[in-house]
Protein backbone atom coordinates (compact mmCIF):
# COMPACT_ATOMS: atom_id res chain seq x y z
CA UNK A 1 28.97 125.07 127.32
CA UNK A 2 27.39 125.64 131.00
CA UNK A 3 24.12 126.59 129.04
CA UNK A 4 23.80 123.72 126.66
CA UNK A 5 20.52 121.94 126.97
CA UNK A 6 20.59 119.07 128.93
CA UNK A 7 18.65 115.74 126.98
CA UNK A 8 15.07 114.53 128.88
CA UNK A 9 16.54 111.55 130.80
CA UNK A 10 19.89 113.42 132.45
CA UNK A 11 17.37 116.14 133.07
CA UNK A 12 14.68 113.81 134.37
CA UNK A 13 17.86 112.24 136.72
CA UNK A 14 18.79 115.79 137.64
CA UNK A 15 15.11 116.95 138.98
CA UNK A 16 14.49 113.26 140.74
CA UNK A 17 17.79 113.33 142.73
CA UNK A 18 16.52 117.02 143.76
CA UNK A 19 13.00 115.91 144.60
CA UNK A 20 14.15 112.63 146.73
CA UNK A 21 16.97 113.25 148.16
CA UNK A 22 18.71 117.08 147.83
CA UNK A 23 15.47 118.62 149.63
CA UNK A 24 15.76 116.68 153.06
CA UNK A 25 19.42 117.74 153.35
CA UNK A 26 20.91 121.43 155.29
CA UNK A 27 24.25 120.54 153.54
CA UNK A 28 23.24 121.08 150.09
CA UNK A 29 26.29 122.11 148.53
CA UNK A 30 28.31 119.19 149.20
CA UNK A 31 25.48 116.52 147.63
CA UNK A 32 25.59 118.54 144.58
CA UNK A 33 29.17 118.18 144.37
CA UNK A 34 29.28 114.55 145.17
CA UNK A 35 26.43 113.22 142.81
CA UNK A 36 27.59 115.68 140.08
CA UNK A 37 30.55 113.82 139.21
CA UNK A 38 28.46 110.47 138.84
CA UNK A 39 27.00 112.47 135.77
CA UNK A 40 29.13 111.05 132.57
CA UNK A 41 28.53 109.84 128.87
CA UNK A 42 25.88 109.53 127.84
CA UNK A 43 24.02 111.33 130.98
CA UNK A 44 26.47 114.26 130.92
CA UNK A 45 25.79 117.15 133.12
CA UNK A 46 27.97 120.36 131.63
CA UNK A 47 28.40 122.72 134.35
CA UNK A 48 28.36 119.93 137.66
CA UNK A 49 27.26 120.96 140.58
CA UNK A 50 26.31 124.60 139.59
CA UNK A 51 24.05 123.33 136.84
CA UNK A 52 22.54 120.84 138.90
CA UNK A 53 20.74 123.74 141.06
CA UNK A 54 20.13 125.65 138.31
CA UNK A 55 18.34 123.01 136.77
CA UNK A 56 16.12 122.58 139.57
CA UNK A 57 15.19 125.91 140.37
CA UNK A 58 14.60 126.47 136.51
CA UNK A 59 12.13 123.86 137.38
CA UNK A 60 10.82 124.94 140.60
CA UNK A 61 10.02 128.62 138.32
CA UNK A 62 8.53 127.05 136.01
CA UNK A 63 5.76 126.69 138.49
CA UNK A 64 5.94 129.94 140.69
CA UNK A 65 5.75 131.94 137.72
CA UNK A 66 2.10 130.95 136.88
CA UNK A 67 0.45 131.47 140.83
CA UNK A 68 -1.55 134.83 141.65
CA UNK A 69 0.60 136.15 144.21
CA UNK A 70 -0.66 138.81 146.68
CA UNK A 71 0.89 141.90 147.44
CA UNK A 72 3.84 141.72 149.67
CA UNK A 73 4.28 138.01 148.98
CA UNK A 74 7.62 137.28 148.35
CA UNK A 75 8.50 134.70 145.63
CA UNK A 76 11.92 133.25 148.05
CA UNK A 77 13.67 130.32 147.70
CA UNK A 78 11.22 128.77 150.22
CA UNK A 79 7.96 129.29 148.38
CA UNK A 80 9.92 128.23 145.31
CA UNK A 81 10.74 124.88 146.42
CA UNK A 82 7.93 124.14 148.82
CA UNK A 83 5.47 124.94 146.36
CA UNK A 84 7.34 122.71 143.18
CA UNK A 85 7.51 119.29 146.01
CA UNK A 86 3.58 120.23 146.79
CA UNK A 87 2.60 120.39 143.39
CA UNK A 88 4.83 117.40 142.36
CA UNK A 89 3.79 115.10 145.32
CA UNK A 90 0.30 115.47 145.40
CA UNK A 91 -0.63 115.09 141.51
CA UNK A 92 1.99 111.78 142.15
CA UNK A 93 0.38 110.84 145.09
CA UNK A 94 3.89 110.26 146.88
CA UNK A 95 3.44 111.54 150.84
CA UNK A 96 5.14 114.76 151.55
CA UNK A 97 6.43 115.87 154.73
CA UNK A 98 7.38 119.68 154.85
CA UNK A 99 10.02 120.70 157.84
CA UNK A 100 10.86 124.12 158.37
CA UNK A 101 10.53 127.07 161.12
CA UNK A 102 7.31 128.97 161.63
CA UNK A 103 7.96 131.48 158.48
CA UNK A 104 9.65 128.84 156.15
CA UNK A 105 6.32 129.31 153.75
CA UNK A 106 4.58 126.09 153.97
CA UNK A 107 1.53 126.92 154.95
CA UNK A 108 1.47 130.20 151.95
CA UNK A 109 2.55 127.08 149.39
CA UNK A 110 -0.21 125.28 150.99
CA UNK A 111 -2.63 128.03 150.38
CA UNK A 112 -1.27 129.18 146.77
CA UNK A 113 -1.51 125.54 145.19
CA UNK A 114 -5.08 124.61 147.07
CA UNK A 115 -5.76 127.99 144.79
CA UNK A 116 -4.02 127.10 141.45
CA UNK A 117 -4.47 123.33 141.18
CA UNK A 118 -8.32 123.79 139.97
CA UNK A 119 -8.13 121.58 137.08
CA UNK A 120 -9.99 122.76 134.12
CA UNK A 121 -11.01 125.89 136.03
CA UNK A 122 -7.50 127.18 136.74
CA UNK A 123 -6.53 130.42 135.11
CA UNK A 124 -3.22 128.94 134.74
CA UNK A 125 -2.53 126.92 131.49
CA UNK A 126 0.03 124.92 133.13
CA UNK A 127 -1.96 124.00 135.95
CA UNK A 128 -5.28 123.23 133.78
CA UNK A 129 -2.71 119.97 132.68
CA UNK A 130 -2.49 119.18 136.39
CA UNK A 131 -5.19 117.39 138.08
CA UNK A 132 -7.43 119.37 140.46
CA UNK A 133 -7.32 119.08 144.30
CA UNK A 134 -9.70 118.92 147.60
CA UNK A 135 -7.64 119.50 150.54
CA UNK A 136 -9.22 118.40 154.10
CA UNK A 137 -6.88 119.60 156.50
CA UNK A 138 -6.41 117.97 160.35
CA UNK A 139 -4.99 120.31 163.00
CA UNK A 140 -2.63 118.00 165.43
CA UNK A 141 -2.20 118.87 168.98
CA UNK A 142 -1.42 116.72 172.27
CA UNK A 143 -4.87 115.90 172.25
CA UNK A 144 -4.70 113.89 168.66
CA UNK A 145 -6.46 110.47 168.12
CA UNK A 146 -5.98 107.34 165.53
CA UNK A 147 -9.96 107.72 164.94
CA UNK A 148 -9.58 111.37 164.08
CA UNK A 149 -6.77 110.88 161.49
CA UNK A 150 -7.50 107.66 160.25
CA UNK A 151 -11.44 109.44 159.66
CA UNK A 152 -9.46 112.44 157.73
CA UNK A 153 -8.09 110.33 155.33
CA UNK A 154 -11.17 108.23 154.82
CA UNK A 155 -13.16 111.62 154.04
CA UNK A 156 -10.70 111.89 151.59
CA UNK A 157 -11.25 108.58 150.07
CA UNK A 158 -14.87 109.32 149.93
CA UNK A 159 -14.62 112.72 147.72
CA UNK A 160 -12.08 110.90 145.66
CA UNK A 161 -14.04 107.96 144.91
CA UNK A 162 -16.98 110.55 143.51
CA UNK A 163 -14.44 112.06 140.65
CA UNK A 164 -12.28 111.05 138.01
CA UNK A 165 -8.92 109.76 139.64
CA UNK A 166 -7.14 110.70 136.20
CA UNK A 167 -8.41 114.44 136.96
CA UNK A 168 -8.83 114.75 140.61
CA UNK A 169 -6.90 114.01 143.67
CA UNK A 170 -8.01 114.36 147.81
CA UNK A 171 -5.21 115.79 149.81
CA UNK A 172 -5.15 114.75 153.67
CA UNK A 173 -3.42 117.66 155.35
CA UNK A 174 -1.68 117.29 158.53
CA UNK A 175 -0.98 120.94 160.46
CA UNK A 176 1.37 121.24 163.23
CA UNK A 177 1.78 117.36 162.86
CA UNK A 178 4.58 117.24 164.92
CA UNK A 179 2.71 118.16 168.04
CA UNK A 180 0.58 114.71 167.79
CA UNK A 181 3.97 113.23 168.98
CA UNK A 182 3.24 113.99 172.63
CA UNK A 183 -0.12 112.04 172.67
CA UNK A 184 -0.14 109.56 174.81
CA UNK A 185 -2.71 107.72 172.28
CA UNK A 186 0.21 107.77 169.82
CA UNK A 187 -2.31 109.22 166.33
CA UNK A 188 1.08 109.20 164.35
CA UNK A 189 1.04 105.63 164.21
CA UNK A 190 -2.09 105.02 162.39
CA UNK A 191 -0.17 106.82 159.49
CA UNK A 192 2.43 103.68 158.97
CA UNK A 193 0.13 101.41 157.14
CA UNK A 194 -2.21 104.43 155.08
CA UNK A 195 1.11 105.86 153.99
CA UNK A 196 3.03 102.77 152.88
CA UNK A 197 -0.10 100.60 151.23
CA UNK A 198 -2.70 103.06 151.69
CA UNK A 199 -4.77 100.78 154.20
CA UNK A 200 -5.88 101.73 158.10
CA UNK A 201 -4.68 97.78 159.03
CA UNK A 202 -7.67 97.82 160.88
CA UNK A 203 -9.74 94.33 160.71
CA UNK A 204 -7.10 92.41 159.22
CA UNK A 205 -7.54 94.58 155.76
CA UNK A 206 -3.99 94.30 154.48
CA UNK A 207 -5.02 94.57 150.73
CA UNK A 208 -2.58 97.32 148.86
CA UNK A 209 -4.49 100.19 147.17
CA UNK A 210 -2.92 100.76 144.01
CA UNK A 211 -1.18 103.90 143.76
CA UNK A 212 -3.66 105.61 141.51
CA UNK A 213 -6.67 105.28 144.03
CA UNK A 214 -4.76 106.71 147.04
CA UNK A 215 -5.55 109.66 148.50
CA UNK A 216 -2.25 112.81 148.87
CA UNK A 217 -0.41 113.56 151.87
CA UNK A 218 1.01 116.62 153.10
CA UNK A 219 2.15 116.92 156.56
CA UNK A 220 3.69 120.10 157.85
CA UNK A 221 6.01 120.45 160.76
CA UNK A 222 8.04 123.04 162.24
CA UNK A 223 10.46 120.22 163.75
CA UNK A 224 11.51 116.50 161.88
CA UNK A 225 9.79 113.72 162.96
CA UNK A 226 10.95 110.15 163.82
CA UNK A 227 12.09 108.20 160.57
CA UNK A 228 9.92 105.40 161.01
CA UNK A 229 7.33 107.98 159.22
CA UNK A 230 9.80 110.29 157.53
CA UNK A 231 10.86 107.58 155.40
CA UNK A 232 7.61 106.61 154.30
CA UNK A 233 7.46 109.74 152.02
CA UNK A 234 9.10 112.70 150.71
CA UNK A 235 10.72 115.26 152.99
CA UNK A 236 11.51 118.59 152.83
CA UNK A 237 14.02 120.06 155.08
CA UNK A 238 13.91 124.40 155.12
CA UNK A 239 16.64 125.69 157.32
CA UNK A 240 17.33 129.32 158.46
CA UNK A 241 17.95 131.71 154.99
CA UNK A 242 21.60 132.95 155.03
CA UNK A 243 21.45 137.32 155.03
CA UNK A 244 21.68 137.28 151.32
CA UNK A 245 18.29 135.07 151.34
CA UNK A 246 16.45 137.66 154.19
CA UNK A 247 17.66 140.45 151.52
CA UNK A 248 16.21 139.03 148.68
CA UNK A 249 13.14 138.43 150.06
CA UNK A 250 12.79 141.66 151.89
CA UNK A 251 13.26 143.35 148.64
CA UNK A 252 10.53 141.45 147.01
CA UNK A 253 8.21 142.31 149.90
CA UNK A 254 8.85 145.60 148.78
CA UNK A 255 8.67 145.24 145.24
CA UNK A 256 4.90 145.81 145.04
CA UNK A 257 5.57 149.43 144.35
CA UNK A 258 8.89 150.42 142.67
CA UNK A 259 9.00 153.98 144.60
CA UNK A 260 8.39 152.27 147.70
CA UNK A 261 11.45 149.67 147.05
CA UNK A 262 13.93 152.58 146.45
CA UNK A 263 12.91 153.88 149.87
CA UNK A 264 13.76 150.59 151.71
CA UNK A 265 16.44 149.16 149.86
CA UNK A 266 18.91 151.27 151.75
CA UNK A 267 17.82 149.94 154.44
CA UNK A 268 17.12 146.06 154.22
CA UNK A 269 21.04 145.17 153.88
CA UNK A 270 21.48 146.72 157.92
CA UNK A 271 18.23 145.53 158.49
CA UNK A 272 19.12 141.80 157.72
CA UNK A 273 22.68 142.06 160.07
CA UNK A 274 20.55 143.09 162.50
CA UNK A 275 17.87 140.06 162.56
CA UNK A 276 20.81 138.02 162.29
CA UNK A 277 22.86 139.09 165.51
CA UNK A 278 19.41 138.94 167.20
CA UNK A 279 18.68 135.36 166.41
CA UNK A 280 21.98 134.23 166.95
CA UNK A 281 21.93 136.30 170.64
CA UNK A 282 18.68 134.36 171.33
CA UNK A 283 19.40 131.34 174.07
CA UNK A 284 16.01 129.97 173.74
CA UNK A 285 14.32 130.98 170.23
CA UNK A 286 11.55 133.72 170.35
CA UNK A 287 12.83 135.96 167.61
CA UNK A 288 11.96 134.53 164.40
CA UNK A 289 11.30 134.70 160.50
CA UNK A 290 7.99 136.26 161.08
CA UNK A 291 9.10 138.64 162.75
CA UNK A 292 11.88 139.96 160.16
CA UNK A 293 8.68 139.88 157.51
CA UNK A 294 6.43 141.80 159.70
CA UNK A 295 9.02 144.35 160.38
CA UNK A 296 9.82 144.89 156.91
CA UNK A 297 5.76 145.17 155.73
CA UNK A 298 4.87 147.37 158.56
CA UNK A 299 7.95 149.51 157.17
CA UNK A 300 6.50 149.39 153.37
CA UNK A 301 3.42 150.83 154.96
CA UNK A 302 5.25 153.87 156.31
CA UNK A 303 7.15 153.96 153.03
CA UNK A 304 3.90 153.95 150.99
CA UNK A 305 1.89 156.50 152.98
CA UNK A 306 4.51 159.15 153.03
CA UNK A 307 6.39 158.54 149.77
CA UNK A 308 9.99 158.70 151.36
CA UNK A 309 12.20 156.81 153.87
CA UNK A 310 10.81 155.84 157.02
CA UNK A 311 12.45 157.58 159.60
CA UNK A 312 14.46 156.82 162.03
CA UNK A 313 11.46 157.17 165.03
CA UNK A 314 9.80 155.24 162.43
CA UNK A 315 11.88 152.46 162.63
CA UNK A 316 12.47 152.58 166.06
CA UNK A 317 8.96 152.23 166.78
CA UNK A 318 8.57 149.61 164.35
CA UNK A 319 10.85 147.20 166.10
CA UNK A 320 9.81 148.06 169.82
């Protein structure tokens, strides 16, 4: 019964309520359970809150599945969802806002779907139905300006207006946009009017550009911004993986080579308590997810060049 197809709309409901609202939110579980019982005749959802998630991250595969993944590149729950709300957003248009610790994978999904949204060039059927992108990416610091993001975006405009919108969409990229906040020029603010009507406000222009003729937004942050921009798009919200997370995706840095992967395995489940108590030790936060993924690659290389278990020296030196 848990596995019976769910009709377009309840499905359409379930992936909408995922999109909006379930990705901004650390306390998943408890939304799932809440908005699952809302589900009755004739939008039933067999399975509540369980099949909720699994309906989404059926989804969110859907879309992983077809990428060119390097070696070493593990296919987490990060990438999974950061790259379904990139691909979503930007052929949509709607402004995205990705929140998460340096090693949460947005700027890999960033990378990956610049790569497979290449319209009728893609290699990937799926994404060939997908319109193709141009990102222009703006790196924020303390030292942002209005004028510099407010030019970004009409660069964007300007490569956009050259194509088909029906097949091609700009992407304004925001890095690090969260350190424009201390500015004393305040840049941020020149993204309230081109985010909500697609206008600078500049000159008294307060026409609305129709959906369709805007350019994307992504902006990527390792901490939330205020909500007087939040809410003006999409957010997603990537918290710190739980161990079974770090072990999953240490095993599918490893998975490259099956011989190497039985090596390591024994090791990743210690491996994982041991990041963990580290973090959690940490009074001001220098240890972090990078650091767990580096330790476990520079570990496949051992692995790989001698064909056995790194040893104990070998893993010693590898965290020191």
């Amino acid at each position: 019964y848990i596995w019976q197809s769910l009709d377009p709309i309840t499905s359409a409901l379930v992936l909408s309520l995922g999109l909006c609202y379930q990705a901004r939110l650390r306390d998943r579980m408890a939304f799932r359970e809440y908005v699952a019982q809302a589900f009755q005749d004739p939008c039933e959802l067999p399975g509540g809150a369980d099949r909720f998630q699994r309906e989404i991250t059926r989804c969110q595969h859907v879309f992983l599945d077809e990428l060119e993944l390097g070696p070493n590149i593990a296919k987490n729950e990060a990438l999974c969802e950061n790259v379904f709300m990139m691909v979503v957003c930007i052929d949509l248009r709607i402004p995205l806002f990705l929140v998460g610790k340096p090693g949460s994978s947005k700027s890999l999904a960033k990378t990956v779907v610049m790569d497979a949204m290449q319209g009728d060039s893609s290699s990937s059927e799926l994404f060939r139905l997908l319109k193709q992108v141009q990102m222009v990416s703006y790196q924020c610091s303390p030292l942002s300006t209005p004028d510099g993001i407010v030019g970004t975006f009409e660069l964007c405009q300007r490569f956009q207006k050259e194509n088909n919108p029906d097949r091609f969409v700009a992407v304004v990229v925001l890095d690090e946009v969260g350190l424009a906040e201390d500015s004393p020029l305040m840049p941020l603010k020149a993204l309230h009017p081109l985010l909500e009507d697609g206008t600078t406000g500049a000159d008294g222009n307060t026409d609305i550009i129709p959906i369709e003729q805007r350019v994307a937004f992504v902006g990527i942050s390792n901490w939330a911004l205020d909500p007087a921009k939040m809410n003006r798009g999409i957010m997603v919200c990537r918290g710190e993986p739980d161990k079974d997370e770090l072990v999953k995706t240490a095993r599918d840095i490893c998975a490259t080579s099956p011989e190497v992967k039985s090596c390591i395995s024994p090791l990743i489940g210690s491996l994982a308590d041991a990041y963990h108590a580290v973090y959690a030790s940490q009074k001001r936060e220098f240890f972090g997810l990078r650091d767990f993924y580096s330790l476990m690659k520079m570990l496949y290389g051992y692995s790989a060049a001698s064909t056995r278990q790194p040893t104990w020296a070998e893993i010693k030196k590898t965290v020191c």
